[in-house]
N, C-alpha and C. Protein backbone atom coordinates (compact mmCIF):
# COMPACT_ATOMS: atom_id res chain seq x y z
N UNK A 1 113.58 -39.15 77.46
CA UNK A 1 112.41 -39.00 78.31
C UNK A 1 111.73 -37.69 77.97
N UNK A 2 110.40 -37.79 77.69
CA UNK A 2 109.69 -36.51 77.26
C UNK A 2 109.40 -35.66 78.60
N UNK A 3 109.39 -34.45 77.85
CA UNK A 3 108.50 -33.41 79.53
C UNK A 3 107.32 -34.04 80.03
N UNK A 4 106.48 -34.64 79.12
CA UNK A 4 105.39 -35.24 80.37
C UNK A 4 105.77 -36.30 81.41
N UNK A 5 106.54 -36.91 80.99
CA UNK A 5 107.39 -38.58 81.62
C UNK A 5 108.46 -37.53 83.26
N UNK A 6 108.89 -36.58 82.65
CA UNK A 6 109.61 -35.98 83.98
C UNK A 6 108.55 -35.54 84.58
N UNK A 7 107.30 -33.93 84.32
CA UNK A 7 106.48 -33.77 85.26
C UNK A 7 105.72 -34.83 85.90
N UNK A 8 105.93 -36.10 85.83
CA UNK A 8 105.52 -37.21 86.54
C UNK A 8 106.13 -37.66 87.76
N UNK A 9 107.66 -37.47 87.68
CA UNK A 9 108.84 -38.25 88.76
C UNK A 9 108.35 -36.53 89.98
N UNK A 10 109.04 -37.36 91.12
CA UNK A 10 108.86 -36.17 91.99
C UNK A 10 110.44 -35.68 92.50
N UNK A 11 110.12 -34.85 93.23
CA UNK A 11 111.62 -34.02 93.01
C UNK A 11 112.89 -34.96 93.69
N UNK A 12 112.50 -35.80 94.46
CA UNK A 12 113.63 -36.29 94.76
C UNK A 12 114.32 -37.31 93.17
N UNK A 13 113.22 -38.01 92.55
CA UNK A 13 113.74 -38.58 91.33
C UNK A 13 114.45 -37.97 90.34
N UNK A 14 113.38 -36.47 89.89
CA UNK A 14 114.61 -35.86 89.42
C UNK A 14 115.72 -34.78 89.82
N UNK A 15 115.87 -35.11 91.19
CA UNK A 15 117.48 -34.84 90.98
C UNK A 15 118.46 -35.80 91.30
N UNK A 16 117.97 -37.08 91.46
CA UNK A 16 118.59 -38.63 91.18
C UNK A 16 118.85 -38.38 89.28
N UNK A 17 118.01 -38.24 88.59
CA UNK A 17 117.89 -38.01 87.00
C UNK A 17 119.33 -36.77 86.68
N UNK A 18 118.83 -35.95 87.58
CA UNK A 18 119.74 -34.98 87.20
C UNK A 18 121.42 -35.21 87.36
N UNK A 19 121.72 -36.24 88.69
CA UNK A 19 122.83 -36.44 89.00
C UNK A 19 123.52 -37.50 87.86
N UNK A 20 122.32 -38.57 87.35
CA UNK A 20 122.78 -39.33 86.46
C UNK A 20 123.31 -38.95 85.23
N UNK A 21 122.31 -37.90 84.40
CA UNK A 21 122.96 -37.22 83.30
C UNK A 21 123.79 -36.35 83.56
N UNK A 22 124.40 -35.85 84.65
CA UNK A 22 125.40 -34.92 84.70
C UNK A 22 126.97 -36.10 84.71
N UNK A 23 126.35 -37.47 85.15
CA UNK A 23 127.62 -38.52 84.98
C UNK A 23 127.76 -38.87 84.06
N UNK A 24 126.95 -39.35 83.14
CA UNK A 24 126.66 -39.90 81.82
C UNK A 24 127.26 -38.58 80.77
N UNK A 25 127.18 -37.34 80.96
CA UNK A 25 127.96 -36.50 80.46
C UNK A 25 129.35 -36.65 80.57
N UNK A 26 129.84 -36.68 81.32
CA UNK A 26 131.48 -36.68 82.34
C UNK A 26 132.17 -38.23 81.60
N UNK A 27 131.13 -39.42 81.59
CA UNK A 27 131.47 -40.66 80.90
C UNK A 27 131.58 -39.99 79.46
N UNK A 28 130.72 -39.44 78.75
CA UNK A 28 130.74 -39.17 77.47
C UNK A 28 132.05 -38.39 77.11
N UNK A 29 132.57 -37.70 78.03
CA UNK A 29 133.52 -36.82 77.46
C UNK A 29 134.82 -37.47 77.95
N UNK A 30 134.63 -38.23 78.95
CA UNK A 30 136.02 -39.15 79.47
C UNK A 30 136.03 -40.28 77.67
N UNK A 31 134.91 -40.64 77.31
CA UNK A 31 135.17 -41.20 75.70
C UNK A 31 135.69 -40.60 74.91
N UNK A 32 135.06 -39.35 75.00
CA UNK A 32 135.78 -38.34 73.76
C UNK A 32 137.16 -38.10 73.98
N UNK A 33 137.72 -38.33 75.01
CA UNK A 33 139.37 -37.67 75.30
C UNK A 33 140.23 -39.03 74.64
N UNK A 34 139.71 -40.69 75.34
CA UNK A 34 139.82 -41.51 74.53
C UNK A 34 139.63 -41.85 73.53
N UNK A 35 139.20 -40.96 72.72
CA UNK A 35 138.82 -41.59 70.81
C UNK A 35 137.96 -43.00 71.11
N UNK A 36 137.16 -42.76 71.91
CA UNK A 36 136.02 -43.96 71.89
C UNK A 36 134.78 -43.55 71.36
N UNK A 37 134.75 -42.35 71.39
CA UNK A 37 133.28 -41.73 70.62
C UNK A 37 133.45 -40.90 69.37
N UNK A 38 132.76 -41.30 68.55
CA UNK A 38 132.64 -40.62 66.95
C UNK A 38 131.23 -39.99 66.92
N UNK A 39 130.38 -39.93 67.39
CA UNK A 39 129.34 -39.57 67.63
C UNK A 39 129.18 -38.21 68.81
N UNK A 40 129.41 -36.90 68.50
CA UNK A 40 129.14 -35.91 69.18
C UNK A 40 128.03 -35.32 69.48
N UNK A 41 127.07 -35.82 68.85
CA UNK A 41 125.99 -35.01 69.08
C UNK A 41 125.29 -35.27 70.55
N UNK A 42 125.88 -36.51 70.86
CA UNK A 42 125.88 -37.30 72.48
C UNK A 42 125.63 -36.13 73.38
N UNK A 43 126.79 -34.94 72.95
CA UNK A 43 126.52 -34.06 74.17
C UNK A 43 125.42 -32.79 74.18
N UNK A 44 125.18 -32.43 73.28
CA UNK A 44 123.68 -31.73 72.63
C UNK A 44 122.47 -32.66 73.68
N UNK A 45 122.59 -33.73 73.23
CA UNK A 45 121.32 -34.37 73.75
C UNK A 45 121.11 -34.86 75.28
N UNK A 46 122.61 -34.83 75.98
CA UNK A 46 122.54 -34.64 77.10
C UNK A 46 122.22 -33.73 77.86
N UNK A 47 122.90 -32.63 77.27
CA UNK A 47 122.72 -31.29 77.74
C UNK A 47 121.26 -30.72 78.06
N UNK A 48 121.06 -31.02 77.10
CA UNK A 48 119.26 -30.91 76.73
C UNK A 48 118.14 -31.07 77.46
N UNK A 49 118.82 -32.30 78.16
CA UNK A 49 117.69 -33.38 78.88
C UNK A 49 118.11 -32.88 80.15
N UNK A 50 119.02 -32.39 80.48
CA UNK A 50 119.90 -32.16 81.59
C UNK A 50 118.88 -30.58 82.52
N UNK A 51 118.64 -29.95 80.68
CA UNK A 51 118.08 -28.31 81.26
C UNK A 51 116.43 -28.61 81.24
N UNK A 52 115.91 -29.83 80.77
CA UNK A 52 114.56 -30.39 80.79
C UNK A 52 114.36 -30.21 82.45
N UNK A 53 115.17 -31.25 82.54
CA UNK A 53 114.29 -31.94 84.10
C UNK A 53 114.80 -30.54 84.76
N UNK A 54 116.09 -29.53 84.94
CA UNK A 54 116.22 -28.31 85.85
C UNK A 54 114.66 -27.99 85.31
N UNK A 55 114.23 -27.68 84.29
CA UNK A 55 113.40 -26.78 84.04
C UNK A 55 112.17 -27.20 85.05
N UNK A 56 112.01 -28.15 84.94
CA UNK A 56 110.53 -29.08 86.02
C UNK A 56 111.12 -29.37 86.95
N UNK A 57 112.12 -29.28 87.84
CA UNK A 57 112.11 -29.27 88.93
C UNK A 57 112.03 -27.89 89.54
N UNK A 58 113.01 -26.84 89.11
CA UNK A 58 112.20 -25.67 89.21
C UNK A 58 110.29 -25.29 89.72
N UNK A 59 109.74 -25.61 88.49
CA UNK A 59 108.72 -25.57 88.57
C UNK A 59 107.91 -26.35 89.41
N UNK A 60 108.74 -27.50 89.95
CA UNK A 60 107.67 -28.12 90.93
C UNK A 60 108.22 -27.40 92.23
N UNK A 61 109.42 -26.88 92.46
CA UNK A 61 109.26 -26.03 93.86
C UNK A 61 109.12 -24.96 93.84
N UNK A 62 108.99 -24.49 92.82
CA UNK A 62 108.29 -22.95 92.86
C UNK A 62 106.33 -23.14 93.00
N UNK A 63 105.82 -24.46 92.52
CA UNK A 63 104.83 -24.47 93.33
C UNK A 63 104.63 -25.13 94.70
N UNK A 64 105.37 -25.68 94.77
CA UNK A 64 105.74 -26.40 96.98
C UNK A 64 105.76 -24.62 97.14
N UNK A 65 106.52 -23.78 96.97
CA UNK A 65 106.63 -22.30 97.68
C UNK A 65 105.34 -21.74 97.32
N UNK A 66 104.42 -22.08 96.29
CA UNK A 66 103.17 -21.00 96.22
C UNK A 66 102.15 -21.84 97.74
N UNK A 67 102.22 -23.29 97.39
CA UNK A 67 101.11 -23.60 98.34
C UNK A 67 101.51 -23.58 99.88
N UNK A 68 102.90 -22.97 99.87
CA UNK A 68 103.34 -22.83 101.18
C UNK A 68 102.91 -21.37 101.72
N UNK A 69 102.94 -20.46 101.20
CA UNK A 69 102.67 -19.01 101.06
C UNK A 69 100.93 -18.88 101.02
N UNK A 70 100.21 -19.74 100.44
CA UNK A 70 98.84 -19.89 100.23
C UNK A 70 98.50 -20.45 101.84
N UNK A 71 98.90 -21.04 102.59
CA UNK A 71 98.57 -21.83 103.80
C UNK A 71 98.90 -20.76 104.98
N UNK A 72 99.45 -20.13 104.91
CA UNK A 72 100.13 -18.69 106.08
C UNK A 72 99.22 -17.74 105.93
């Protein structure tokens, strides 16, 4: 999912998103302990996507706090 496709979802989605790739990580490495995965780079690209959406959700409540501060 690209950064424009997340600054789209609103914060409750991504941290539904966020909870999913933090499982989908936990599955990936419960494979790796089983020799079910040969493919590591699995966790690079989770990780990744993982500090994406923190990064925009961040940013969408750090502006909920500007237009809250703007209204007072």
């Amino acid at each position: 999912m690209s950064i424009k496709d997340l600054r789209e979802l609103s914060v409750s989605e991504l941290e539904n998103k966020i909870f999913d790739l933090k499982k989908e990580l936990m599955d990936a490495r419960f494979s790796l302990a089983t020799s079910q995965i040969e493919d590591t780079s699995i966790f690079k690209k989770i990780k990744k996507e993982i500090a994406q959406t923190n990064t925009v959700l961040k940013e969408k409540e750090e502006e909920k706090n500007m237009r809250e501060r703007e209204d007072e």
